[in-house]
Protein backbone atom coordinates (compact mmCIF):
# COMPACT_ATOMS: atom_id res chain seq x y z
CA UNK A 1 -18.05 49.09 -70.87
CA UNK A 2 -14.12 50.25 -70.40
CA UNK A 3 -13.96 54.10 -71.10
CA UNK A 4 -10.64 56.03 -71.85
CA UNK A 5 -10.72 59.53 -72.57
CA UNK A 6 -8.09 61.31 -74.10
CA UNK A 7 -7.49 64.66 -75.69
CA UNK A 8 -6.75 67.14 -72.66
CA UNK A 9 -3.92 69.65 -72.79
CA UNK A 10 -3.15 73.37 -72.42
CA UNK A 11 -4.57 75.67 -74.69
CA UNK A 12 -5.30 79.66 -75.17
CA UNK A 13 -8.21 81.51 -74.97
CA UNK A 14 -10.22 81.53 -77.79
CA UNK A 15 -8.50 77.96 -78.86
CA UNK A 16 -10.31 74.79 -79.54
CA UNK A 17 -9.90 70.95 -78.46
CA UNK A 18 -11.28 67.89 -79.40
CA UNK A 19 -11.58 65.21 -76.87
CA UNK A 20 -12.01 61.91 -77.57
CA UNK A 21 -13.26 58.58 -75.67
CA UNK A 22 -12.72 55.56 -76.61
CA UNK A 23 -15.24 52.61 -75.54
CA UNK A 24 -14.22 48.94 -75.27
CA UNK A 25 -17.73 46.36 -74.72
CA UNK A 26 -20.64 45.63 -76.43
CA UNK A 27 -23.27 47.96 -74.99
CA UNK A 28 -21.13 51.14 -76.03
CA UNK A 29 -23.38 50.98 -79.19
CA UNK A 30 -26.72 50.91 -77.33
CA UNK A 31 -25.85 53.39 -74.49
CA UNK A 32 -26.70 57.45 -74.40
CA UNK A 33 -23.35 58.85 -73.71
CA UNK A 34 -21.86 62.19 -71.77
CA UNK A 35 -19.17 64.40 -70.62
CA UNK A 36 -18.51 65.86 -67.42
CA UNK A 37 -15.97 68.22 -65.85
CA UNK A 38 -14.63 69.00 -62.54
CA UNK A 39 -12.80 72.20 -62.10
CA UNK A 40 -10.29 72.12 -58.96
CA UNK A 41 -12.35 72.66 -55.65
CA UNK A 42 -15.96 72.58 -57.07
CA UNK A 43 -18.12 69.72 -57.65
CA UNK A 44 -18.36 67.47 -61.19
CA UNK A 45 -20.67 69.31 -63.59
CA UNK A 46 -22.73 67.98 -66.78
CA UNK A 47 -21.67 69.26 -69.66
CA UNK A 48 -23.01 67.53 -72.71
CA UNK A 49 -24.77 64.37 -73.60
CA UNK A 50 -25.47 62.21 -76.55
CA UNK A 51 -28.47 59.68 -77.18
CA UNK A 52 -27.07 55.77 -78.15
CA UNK A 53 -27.72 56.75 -81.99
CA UNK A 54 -26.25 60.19 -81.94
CA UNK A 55 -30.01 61.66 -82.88
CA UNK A 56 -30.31 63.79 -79.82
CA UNK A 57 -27.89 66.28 -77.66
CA UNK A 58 -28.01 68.11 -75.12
CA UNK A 59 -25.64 70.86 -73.25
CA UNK A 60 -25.17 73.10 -70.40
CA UNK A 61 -25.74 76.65 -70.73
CA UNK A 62 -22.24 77.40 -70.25
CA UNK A 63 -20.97 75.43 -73.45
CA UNK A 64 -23.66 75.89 -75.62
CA UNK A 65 -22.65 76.86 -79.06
CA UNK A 66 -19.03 76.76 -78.27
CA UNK A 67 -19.24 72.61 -77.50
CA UNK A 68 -20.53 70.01 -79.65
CA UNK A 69 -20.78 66.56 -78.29
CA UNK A 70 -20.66 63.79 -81.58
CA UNK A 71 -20.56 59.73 -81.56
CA UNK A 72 -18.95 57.50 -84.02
CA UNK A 73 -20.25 53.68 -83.19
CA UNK A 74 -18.54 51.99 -85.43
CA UNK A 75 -15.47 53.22 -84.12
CA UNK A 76 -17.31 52.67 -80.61
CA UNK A 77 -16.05 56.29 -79.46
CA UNK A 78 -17.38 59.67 -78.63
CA UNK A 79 -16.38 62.93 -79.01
CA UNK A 80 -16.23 66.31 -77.78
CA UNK A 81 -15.32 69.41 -79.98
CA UNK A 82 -14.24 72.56 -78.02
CA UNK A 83 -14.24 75.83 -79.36
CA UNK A 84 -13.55 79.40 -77.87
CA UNK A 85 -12.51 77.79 -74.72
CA UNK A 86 -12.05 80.05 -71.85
CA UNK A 87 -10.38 80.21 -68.67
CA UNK A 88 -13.02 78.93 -66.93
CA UNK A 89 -13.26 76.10 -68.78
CA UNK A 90 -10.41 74.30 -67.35
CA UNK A 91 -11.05 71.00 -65.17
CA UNK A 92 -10.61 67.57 -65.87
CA UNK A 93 -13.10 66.41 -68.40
CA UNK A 94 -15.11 62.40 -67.83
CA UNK A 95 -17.07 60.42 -70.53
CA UNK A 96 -19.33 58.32 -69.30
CA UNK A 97 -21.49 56.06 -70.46
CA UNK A 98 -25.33 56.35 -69.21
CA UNK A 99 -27.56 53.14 -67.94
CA UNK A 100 -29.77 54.38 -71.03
CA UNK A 101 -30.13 55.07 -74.88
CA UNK A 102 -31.75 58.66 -74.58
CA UNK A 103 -29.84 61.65 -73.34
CA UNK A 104 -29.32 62.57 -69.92
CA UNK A 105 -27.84 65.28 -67.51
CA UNK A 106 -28.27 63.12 -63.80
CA UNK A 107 -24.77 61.82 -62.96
CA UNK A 108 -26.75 58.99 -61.46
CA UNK A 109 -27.76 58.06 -64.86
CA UNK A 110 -24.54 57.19 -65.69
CA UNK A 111 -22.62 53.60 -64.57
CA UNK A 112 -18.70 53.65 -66.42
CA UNK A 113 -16.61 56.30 -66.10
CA UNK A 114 -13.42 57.03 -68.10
CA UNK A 115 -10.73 58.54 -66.07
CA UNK A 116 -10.86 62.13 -66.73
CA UNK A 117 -8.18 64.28 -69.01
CA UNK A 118 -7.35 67.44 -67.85
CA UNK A 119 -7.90 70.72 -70.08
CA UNK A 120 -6.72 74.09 -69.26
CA UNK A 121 -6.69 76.91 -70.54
CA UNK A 122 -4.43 80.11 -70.09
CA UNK A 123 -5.76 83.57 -70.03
């Protein structure tokens, strides 16, 4: 599986973004699915994840109820819609796709990664 993740730009507080990321492969369909972020100087962080049928999500405590991780596989691509972003939201943002159908935090669950698009957001 080929991920590319697009989507990223600069935005205000209290602004939203969608991100998308696009999967190219067969096993996009059958794989549990996440986004991660890395914020300059501190280590990558979970931030949502998506089971292989879209039936199950789960999110970190810091984007719950302003995030909202979706899946389209016919399209083969995932999604993440951001709402009332804040400052400390900014980072670059990975998909990834995990070794398995059910949802997952563990970054070691996880075996393609897109290459990250960057989202900031001004105070």
């Amino acid at each position: 599986v080929q991920l590319q993740a697009s989507g990223g730009g600069l935005v205000q507080t209290g602004g939203s973004l969608r991100l998308s990321c696009a999967a190219s492969g067969r096993m996009f369909r059958n794989n549990g699915m996440g986004w991660f972020r890395q914020a300059p100087g501190k280590e990558r962080e979970f931030v949502a994840t998506i089971s292989w049928n879209g039936g199950n999500t789960a999110y970190a405590d810091s984007v719950k109820g302003r995030f909202a991780i979706s899946r389209d596989n016919a399209r083969d691509t995932a999604y993440l819609q951001m709402n009332s972003l804040k400052p400390e939201d900014t980072a670059v943002y990975y998909c990834a796709a995990s070794r398995y159908a059910t949802i997952t935090s563990q970054p070691g669950h996880y075996h393609h990664w897109g290459q990250g698009t960057l989202v900031t957001v001004s105070s």
